[in-house]
PDB file of N, CA and C in Angstrom:
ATOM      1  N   UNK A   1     -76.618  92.336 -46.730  1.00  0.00           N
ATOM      2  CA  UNK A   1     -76.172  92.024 -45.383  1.00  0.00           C
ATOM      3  C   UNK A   1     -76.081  90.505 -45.245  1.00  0.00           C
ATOM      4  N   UNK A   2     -74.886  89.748 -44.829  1.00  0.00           N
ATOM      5  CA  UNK A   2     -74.576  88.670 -44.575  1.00  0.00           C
ATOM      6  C   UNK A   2     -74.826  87.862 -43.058  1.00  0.00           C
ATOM      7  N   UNK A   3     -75.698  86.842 -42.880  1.00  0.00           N
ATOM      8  CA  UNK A   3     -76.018  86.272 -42.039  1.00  0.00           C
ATOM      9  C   UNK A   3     -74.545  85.828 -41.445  1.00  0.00           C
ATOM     10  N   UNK A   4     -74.283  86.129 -40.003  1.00  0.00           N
ATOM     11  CA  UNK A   4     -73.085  85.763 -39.834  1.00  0.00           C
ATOM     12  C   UNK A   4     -72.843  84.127 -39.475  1.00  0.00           C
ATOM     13  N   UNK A   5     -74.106  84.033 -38.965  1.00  0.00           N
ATOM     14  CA  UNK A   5     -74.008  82.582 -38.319  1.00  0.00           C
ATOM     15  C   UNK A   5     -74.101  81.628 -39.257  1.00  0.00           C
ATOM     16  N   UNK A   6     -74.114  82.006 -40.846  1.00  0.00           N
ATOM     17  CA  UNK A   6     -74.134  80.902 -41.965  1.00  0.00           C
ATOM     18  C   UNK A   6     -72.641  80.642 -42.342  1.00  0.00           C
ATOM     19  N   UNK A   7     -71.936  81.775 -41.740  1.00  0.00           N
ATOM     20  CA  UNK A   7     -70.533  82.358 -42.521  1.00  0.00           C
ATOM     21  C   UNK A   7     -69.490  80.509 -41.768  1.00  0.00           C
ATOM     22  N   UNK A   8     -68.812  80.134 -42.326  1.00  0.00           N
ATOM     23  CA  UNK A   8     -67.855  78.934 -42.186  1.00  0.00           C
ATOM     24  C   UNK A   8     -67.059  78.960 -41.150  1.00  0.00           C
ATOM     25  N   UNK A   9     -66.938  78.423 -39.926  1.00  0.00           N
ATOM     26  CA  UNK A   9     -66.063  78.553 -39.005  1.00  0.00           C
ATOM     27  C   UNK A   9     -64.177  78.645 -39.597  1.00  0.00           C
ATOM     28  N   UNK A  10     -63.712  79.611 -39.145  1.00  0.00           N
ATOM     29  CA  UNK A  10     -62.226  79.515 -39.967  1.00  0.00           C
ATOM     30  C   UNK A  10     -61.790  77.936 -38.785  1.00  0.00           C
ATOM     31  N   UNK A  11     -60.637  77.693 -40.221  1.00  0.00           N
ATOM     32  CA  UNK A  11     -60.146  75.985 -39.630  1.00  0.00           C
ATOM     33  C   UNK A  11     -59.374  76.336 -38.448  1.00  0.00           C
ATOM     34  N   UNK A  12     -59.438  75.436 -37.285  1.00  0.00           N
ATOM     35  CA  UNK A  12     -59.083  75.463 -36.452  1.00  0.00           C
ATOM     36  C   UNK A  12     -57.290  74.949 -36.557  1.00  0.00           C
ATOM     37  N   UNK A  13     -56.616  75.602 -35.998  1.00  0.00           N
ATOM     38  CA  UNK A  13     -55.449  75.417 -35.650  1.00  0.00           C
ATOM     39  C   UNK A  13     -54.875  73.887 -34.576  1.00  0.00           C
ATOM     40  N   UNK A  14     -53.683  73.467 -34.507  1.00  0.00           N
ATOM     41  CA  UNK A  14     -53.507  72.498 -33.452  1.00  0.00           C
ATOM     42  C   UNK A  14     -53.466  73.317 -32.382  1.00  0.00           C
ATOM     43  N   UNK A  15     -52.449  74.558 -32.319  1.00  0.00           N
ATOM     44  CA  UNK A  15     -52.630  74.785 -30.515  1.00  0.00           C
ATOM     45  C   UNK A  15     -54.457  75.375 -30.315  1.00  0.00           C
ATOM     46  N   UNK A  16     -54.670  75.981 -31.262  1.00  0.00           N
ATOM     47  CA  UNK A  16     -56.390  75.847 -30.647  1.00  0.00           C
ATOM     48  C   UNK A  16     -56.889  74.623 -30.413  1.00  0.00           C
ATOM     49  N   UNK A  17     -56.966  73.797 -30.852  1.00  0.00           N
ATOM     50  CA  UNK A  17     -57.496  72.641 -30.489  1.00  0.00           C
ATOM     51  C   UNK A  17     -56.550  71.979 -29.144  1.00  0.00           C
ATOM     52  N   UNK A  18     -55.462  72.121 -29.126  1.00  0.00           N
ATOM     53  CA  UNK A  18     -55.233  71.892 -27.900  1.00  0.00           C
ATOM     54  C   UNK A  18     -55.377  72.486 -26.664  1.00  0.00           C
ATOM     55  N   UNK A  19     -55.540  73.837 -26.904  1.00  0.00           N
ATOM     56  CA  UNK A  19     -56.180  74.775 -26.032  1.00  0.00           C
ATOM     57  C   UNK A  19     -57.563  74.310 -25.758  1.00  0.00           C
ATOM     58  N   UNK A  20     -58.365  74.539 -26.568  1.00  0.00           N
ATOM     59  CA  UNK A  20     -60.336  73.835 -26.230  1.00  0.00           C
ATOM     60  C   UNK A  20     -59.867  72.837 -25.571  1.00  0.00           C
ATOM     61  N   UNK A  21     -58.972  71.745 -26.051  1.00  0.00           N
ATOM     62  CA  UNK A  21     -59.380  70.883 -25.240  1.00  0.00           C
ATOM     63  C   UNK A  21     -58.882  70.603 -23.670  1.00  0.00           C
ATOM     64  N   UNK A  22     -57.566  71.444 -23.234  1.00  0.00           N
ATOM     65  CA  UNK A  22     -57.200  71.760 -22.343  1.00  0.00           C
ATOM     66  C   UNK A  22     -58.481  72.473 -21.501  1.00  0.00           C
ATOM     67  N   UNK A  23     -59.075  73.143 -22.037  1.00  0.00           N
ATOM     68  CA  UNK A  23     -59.706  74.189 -21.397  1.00  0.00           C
ATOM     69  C   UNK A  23     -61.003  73.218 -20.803  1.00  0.00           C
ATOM     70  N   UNK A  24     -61.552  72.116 -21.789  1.00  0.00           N
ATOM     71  CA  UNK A  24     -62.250  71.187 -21.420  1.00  0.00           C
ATOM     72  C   UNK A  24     -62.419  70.571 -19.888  1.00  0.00           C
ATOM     73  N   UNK A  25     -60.828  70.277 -19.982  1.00  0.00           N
ATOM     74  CA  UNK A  25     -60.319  69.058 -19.417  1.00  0.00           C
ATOM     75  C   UNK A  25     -60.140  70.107 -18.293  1.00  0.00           C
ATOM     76  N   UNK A  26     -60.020  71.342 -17.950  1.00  0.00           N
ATOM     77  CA  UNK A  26     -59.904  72.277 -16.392  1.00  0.00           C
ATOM     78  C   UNK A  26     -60.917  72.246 -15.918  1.00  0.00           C
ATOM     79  N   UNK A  27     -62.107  72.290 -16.907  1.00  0.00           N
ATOM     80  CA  UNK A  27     -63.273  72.704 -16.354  1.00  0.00           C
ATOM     81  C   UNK A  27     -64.042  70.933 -15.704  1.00  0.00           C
ATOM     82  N   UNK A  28     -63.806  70.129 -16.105  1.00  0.00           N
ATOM     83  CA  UNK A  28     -63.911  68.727 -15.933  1.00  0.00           C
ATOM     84  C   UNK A  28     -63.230  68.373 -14.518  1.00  0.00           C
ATOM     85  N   UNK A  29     -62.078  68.639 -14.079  1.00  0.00           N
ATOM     86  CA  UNK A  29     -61.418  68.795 -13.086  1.00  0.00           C
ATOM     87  C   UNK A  29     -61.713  69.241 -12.410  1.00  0.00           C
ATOM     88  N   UNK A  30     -62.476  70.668 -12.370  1.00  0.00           N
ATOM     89  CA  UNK A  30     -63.172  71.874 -11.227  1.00  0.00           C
ATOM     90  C   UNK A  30     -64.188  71.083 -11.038  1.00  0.00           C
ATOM     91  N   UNK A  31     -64.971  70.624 -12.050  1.00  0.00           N
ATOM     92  CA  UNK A  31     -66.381  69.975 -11.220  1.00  0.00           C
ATOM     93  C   UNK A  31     -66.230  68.610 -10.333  1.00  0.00           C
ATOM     94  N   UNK A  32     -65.102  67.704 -10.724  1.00  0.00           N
ATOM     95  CA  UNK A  32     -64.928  66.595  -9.948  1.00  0.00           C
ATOM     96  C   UNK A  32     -64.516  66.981  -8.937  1.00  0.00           C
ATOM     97  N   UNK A  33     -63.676  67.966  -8.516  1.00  0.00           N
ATOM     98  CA  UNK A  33     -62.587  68.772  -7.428  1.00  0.00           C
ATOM     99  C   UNK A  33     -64.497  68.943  -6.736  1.00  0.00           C
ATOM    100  N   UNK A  34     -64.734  69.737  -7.410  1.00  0.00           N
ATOM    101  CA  UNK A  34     -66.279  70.089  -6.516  1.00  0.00           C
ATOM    102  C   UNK A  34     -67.093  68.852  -6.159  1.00  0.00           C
ATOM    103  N   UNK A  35     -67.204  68.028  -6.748  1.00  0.00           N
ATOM    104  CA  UNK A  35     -68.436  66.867  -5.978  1.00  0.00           C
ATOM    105  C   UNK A  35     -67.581  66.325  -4.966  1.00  0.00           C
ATOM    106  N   UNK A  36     -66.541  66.097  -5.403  1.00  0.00           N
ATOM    107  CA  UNK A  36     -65.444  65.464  -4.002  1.00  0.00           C
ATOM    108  C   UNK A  36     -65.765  66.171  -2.771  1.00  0.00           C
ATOM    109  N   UNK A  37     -65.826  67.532  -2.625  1.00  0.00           N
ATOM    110  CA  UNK A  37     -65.659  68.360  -1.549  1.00  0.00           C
ATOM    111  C   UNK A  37     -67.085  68.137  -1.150  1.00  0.00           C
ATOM    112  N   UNK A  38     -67.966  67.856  -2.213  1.00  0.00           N
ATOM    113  CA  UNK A  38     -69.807  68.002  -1.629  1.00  0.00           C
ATOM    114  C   UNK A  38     -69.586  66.609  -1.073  1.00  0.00           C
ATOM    115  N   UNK A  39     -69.088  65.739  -1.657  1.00  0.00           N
ATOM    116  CA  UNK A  39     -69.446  64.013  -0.887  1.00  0.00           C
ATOM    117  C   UNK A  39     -68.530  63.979   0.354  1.00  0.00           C
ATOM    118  N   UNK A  40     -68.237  64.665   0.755  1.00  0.00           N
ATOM    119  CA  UNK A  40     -66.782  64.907   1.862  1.00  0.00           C
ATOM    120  C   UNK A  40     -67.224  65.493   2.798  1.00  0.00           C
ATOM    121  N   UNK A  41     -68.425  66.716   2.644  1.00  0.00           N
ATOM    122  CA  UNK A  41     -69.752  67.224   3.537  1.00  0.00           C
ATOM    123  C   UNK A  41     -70.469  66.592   3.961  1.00  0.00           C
ATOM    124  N   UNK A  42     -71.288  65.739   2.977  1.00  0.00           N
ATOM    125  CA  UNK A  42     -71.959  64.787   3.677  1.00  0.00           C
ATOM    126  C   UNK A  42     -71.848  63.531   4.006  1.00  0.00           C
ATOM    127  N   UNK A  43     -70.534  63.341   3.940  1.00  0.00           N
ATOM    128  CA  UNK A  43     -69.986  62.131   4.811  1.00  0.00           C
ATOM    129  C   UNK A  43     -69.822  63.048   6.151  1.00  0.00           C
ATOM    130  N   UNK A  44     -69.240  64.344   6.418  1.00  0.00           N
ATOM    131  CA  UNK A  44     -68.900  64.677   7.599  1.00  0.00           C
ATOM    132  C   UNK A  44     -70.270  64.791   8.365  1.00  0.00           C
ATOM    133  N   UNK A  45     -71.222  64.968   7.714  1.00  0.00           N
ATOM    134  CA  UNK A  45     -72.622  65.315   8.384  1.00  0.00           C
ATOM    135  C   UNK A  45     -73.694  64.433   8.251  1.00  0.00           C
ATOM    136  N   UNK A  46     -72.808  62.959   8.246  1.00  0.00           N
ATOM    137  CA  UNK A  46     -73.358  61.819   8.124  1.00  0.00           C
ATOM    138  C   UNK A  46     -74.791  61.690   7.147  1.00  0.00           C
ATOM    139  N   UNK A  47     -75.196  62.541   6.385  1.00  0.00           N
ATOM    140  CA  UNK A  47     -75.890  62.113   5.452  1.00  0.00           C
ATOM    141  C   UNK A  47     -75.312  61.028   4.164  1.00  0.00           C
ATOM    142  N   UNK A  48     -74.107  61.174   4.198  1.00  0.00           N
ATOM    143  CA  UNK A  48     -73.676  60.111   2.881  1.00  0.00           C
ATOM    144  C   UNK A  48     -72.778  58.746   3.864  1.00  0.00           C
ATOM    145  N   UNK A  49     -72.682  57.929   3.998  1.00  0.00           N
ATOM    146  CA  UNK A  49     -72.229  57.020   4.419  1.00  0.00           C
ATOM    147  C   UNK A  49     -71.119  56.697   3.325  1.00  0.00           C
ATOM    148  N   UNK A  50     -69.684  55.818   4.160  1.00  0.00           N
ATOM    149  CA  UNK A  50     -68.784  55.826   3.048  1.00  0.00           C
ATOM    150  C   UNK A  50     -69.123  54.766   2.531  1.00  0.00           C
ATOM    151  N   UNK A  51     -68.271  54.543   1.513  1.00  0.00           N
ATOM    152  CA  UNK A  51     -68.619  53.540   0.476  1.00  0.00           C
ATOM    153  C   UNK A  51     -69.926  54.447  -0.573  1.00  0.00           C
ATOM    154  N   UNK A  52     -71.094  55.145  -0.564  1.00  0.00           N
ATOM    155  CA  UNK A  52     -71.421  55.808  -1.510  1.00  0.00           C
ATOM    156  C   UNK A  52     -71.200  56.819  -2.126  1.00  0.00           C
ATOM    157  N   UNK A  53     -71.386  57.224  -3.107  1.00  0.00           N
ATOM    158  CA  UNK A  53     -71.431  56.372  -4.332  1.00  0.00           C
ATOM    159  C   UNK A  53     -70.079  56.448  -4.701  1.00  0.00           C
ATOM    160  N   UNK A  54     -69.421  57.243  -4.343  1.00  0.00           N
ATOM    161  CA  UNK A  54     -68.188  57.107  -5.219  1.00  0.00           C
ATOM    162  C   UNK A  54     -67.140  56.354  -4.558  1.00  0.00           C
ATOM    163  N   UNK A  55     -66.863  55.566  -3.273  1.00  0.00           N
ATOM    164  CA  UNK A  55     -66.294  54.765  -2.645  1.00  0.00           C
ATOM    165  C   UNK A  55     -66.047  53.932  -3.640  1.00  0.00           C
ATOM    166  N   UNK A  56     -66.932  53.630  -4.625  1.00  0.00           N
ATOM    167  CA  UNK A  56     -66.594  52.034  -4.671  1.00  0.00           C
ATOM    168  C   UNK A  56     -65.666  51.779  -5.789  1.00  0.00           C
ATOM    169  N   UNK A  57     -65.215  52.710  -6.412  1.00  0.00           N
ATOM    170  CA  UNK A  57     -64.115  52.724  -7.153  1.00  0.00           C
ATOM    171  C   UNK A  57     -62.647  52.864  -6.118  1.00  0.00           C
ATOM    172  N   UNK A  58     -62.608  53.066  -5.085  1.00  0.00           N
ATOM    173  CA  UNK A  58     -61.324  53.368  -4.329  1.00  0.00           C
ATOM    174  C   UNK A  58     -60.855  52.053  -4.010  1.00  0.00           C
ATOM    175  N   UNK A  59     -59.299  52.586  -4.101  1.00  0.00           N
ATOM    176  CA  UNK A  59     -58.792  50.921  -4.294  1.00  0.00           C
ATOM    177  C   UNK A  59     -58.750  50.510  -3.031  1.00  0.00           C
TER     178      UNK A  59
END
């Protein structure tokens, strides 16, 4: 019986790799899309004042 998890990942392809990394880059997007909306709460409910933290990159 062969340990599978020793067994060699088969080589990855370009559209797989462009896929992972697409898939990366959605999920990277959903979470910024999400803190935006949380710092956007508590600016409305005056716990975050503007300008923190992420103000200070806005041009």
């Amino acid at each position: 019986m062969t340990d599978e998890a020793a067994q060699p990942a088969p080589p990855r392809t370009m559209d797989s790799t462009i896929a992972s990394l697409q898939d990366q880059i959605d999920q990277l997007t959903s979470t910024l899309e999400h803190h935006q909306r949380l710092f956007e709460r508590l600016r409305a409910q005056g716990v975050l004042t503007a300008g923190e933290p992420d103000d200070e990159r806005a041009p």
